[in-house]
N, C-alpha and C. Protein backbone atom coordinates (compact mmCIF):
# COMPACT_ATOMS: atom_id res chain seq x y z
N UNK A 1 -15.19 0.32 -9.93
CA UNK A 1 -15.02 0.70 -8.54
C UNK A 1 -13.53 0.74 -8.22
N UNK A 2 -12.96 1.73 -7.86
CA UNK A 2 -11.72 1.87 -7.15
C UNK A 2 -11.31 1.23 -5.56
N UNK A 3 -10.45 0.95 -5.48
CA UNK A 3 -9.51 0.59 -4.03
C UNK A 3 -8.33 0.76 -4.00
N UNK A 4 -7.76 1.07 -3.23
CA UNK A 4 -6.81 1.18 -2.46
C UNK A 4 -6.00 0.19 -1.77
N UNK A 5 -4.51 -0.62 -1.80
CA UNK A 5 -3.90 -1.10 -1.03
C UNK A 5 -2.51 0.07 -0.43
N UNK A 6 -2.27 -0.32 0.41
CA UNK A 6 -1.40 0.36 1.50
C UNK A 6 -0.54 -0.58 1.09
N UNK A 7 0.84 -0.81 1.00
CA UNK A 7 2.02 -1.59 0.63
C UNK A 7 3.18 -1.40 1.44
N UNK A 8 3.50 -2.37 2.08
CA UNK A 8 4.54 -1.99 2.91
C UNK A 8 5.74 -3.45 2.99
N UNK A 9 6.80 -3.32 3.37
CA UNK A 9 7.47 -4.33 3.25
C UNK A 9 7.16 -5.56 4.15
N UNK A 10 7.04 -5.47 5.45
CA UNK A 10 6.73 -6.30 6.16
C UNK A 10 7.67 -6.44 7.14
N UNK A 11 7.21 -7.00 8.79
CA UNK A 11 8.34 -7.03 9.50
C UNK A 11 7.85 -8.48 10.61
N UNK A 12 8.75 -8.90 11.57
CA UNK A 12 8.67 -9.82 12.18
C UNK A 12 8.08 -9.14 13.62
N UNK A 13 8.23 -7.95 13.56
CA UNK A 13 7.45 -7.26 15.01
C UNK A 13 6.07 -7.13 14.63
N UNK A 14 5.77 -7.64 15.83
CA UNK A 14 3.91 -7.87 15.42
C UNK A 14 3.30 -6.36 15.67
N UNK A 15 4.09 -5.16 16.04
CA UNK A 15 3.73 -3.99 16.14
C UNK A 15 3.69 -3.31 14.76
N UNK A 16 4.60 -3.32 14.05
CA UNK A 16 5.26 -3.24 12.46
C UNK A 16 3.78 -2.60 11.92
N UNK A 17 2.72 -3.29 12.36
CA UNK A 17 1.40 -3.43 11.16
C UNK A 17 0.46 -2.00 12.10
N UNK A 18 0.79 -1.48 13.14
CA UNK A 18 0.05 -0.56 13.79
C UNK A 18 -0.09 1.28 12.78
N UNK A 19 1.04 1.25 12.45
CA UNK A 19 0.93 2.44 11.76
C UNK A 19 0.42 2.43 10.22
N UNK A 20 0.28 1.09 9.84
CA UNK A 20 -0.54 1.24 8.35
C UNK A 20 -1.90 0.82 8.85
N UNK A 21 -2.29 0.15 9.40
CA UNK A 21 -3.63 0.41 10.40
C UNK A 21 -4.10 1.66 10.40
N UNK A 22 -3.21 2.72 11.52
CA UNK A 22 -3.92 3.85 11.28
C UNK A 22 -3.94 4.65 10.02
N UNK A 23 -3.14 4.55 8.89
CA UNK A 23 -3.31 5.25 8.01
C UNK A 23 -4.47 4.48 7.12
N UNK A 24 -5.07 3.54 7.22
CA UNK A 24 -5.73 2.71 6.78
C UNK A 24 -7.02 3.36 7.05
N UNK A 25 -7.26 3.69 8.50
CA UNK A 25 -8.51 4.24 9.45
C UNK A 25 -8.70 5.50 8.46
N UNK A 26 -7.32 6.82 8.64
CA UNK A 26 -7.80 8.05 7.66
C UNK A 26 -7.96 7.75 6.74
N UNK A 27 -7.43 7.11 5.46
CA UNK A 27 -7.68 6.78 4.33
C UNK A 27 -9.08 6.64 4.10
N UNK A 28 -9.93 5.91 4.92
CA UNK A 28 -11.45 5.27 4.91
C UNK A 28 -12.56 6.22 5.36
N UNK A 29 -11.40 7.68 6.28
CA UNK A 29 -12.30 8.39 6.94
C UNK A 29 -12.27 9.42 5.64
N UNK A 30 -11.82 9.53 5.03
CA UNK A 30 -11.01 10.46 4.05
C UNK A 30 -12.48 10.25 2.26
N UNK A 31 -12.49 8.60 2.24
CA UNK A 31 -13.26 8.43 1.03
C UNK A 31 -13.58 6.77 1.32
N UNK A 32 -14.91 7.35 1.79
CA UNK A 32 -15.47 5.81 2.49
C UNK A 32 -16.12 5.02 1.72
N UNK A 33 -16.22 5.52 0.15
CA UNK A 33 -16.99 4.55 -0.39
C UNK A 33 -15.48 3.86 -1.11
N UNK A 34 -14.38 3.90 -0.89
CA UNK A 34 -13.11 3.40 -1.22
C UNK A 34 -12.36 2.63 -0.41
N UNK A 35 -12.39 1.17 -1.11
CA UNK A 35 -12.48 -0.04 0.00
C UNK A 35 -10.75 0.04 0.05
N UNK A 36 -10.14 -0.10 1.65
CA UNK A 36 -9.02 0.29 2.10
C UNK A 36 -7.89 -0.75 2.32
N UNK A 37 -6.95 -1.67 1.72
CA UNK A 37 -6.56 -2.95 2.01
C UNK A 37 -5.15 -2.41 2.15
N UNK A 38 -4.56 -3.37 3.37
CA UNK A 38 -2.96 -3.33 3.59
C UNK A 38 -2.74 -4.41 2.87
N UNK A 39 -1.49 -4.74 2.21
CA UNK A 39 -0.52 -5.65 2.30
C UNK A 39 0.81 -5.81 1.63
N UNK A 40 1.88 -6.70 2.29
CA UNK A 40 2.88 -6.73 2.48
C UNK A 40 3.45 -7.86 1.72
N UNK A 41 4.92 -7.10 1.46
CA UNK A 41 5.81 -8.58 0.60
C UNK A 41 6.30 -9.54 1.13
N UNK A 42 6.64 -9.41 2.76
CA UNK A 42 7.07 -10.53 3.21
C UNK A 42 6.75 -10.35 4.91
N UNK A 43 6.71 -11.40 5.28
CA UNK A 43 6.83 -11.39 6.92
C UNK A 43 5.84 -11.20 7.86
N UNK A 44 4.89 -10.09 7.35
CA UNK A 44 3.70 -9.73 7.76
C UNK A 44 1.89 -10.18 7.37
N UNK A 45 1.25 -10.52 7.78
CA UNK A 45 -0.08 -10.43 7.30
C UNK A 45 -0.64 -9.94 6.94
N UNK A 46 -1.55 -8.97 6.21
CA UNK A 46 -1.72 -9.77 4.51
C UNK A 46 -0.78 -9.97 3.56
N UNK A 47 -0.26 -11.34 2.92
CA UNK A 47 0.61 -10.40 2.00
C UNK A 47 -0.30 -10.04 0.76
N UNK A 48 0.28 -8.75 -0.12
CA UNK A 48 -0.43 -8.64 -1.08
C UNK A 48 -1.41 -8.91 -1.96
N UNK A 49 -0.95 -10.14 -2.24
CA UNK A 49 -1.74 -11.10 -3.62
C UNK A 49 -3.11 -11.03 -2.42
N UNK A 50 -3.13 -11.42 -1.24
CA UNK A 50 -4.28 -11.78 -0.59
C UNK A 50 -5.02 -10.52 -0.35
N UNK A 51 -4.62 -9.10 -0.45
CA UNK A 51 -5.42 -7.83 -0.28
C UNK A 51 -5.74 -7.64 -2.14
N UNK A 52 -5.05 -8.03 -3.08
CA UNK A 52 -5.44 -7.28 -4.24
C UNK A 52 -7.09 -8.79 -4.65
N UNK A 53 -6.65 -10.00 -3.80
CA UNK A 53 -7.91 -10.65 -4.33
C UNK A 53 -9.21 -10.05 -3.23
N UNK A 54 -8.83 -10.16 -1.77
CA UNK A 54 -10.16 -9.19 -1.21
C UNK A 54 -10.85 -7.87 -1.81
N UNK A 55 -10.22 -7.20 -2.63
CA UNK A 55 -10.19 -6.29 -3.27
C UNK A 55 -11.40 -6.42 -4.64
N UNK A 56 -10.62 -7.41 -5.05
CA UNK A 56 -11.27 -8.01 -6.61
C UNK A 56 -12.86 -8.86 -6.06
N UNK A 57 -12.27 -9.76 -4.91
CA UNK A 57 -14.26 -9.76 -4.64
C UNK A 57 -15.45 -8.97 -3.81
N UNK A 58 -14.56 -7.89 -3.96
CA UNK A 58 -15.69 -6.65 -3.26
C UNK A 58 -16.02 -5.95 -4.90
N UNK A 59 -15.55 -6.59 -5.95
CA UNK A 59 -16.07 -6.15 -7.32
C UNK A 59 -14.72 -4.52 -7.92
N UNK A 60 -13.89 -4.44 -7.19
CA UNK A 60 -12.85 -3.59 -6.84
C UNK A 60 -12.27 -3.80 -8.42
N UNK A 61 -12.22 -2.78 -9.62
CA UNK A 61 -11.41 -3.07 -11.31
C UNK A 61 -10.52 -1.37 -10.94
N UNK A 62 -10.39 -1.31 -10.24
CA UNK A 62 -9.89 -0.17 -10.63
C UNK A 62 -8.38 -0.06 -9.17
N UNK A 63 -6.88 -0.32 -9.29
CA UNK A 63 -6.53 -0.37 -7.62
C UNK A 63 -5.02 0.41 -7.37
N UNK A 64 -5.17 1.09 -6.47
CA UNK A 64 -4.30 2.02 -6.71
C UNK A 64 -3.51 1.52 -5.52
N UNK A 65 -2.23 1.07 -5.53
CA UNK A 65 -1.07 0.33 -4.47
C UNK A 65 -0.64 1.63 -4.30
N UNK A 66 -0.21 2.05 -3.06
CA UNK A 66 0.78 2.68 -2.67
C UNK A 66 1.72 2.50 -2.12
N UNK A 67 2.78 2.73 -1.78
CA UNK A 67 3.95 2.55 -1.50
C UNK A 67 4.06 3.08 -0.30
N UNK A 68 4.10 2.25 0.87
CA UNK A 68 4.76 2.68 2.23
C UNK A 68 6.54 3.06 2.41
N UNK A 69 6.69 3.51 1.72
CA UNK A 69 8.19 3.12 1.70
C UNK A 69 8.93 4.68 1.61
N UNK A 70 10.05 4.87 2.12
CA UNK A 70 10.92 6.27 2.23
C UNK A 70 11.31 6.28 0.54
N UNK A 71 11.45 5.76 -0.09
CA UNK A 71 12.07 6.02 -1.80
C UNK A 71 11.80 4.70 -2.42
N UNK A 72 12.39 4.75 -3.45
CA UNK A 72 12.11 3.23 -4.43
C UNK A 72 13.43 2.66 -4.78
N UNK A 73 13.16 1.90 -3.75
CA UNK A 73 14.19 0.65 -4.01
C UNK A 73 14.26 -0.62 -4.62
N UNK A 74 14.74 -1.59 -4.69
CA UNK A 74 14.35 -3.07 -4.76
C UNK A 74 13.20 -3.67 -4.75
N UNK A 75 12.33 -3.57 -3.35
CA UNK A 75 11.47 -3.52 -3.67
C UNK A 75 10.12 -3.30 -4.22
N UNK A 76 10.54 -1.92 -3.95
CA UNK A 76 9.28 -1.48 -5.32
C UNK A 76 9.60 -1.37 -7.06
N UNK A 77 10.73 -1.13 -6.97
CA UNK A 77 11.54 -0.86 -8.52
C UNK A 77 11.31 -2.41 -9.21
N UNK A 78 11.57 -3.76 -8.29
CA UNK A 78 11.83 -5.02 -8.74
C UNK A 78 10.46 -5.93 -8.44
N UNK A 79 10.31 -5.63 -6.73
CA UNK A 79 9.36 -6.90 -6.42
C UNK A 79 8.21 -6.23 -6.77
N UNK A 80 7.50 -5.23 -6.75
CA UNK A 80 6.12 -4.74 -6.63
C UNK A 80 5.81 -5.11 -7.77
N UNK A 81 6.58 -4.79 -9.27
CA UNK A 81 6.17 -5.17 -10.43
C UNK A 81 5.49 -6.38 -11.50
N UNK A 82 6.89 -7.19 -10.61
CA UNK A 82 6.42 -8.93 -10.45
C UNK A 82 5.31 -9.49 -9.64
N UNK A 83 5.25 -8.49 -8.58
CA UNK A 83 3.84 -8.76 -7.61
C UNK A 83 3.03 -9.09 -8.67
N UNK A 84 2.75 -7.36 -9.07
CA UNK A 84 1.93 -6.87 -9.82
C UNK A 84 1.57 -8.03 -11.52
N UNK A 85 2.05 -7.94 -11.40
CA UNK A 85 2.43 -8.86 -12.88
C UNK A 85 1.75 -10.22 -12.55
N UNK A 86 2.05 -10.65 -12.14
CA UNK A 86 1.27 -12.01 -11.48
C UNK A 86 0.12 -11.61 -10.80
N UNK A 87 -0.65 -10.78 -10.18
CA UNK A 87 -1.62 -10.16 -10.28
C UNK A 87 -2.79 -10.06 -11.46
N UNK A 88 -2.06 -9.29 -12.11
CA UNK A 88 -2.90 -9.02 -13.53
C UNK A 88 -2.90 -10.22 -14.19
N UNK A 89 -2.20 -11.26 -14.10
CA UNK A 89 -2.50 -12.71 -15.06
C UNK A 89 -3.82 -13.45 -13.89
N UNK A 90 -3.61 -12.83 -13.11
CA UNK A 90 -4.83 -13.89 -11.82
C UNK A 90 -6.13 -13.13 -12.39
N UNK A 91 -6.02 -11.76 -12.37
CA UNK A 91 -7.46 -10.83 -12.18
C UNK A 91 -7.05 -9.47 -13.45
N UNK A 92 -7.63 -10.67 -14.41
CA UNK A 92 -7.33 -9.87 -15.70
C UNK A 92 -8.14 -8.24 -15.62
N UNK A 93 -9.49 -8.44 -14.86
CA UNK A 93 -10.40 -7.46 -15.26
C UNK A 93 -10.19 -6.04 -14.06
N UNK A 94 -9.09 -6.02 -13.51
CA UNK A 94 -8.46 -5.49 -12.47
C UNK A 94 -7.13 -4.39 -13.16
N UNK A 95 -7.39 -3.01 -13.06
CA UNK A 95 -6.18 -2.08 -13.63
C UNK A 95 -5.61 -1.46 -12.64
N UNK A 96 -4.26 -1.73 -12.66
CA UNK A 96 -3.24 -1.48 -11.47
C UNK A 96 -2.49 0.01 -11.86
N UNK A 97 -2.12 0.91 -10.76
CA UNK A 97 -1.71 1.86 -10.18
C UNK A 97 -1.18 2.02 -9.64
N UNK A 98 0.20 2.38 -9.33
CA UNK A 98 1.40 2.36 -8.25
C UNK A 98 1.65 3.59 -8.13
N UNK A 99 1.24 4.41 -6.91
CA UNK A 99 1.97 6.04 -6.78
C UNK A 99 3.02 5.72 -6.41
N UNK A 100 3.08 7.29 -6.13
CA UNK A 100 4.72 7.20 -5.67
C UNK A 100 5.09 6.95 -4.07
N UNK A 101 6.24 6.35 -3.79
CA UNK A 101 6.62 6.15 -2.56
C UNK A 101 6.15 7.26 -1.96
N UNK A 102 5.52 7.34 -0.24
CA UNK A 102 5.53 8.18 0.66
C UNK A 102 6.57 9.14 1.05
N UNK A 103 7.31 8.16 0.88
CA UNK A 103 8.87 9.04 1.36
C UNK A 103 8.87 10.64 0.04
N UNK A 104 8.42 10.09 -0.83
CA UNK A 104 9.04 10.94 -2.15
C UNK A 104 7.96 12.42 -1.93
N UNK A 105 6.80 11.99 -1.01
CA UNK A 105 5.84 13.38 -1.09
C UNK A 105 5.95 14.35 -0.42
N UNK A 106 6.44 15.45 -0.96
CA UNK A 106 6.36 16.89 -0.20
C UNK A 106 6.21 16.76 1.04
N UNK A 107 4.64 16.98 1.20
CA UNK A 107 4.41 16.73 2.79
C UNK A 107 4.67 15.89 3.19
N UNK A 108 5.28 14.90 3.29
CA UNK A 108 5.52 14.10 3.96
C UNK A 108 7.10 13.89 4.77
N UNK A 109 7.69 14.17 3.38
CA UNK A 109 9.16 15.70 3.99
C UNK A 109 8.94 16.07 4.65
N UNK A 110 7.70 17.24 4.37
CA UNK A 110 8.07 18.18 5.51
C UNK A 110 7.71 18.11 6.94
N UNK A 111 6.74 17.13 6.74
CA UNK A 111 6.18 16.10 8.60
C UNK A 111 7.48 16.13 8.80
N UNK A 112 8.64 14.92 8.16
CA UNK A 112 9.31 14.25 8.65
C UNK A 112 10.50 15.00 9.47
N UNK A 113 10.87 16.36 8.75
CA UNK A 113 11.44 17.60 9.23
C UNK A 113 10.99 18.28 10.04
N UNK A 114 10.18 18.42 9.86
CA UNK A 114 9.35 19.36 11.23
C UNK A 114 9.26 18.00 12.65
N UNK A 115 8.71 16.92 12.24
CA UNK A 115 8.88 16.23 13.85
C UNK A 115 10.75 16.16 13.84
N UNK A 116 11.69 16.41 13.19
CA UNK A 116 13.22 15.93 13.46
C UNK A 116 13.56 17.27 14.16
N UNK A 117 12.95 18.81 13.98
CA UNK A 117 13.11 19.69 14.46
C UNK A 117 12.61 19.75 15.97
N UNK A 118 11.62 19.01 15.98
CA UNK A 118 10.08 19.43 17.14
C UNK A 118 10.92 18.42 18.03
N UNK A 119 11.94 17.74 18.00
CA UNK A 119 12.48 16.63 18.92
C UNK A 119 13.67 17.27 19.81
């Protein structure tokens, strides 16, 4: 069974978590038998380790992290890996997947251009 975490850095504004929420909502509206988990490296609620184990007891071996993030930095280049890594020693029977940052997708350019134009 496949899942999905949403990955994002985390912030101290308790608003921070509203827009991976909604992408959380399409994601689920998108492929509903594909269980939908946020979490974050620091600051915010869930962090990670706690969405990749909700994940693992919905019977979830298959999990594809994505990257909330404009490019790959530090944290995904350094911390996601080590996340990850300590992950796979917890939930051996669990195969991990990291796309690519949001920032890096076409469309998502071209949203980001078109609302910088539309302003």
């Amino acid at each position: 069974m496949k899942g999905i975490i949403l990955f994002g850095h985390g912030a101290r504004n308790a608003e921070y978590i509203q827009p991976f929420k909604r992408i959380q909502a399409l994601v689920a509206a998108k492929q509903p038998d594909v269980p939908v988990e946020i979490g974050f490296l620091e600051l915010t609620q869930p962090p990670l380790e706690a969405s990749i184990e909700c994940l693992a007891q919905r019977g979830v071996t298959q999990v594809k992290v994505v990257p909330i993030f404009f490019a790959p930095g530090r944290h995904v280049l350094k911390d996601l890996p080590e996340l990850l890594s300590n992950a796979m020693d917890r939930f051996p029977g669990i195969d991990f997947e990291v796309a690519a940052c949001v920032g890096e997708v076409d469309a998502v350019i071209e949203a980001m251009a078109g609302h910088a134009v539309a302003t």
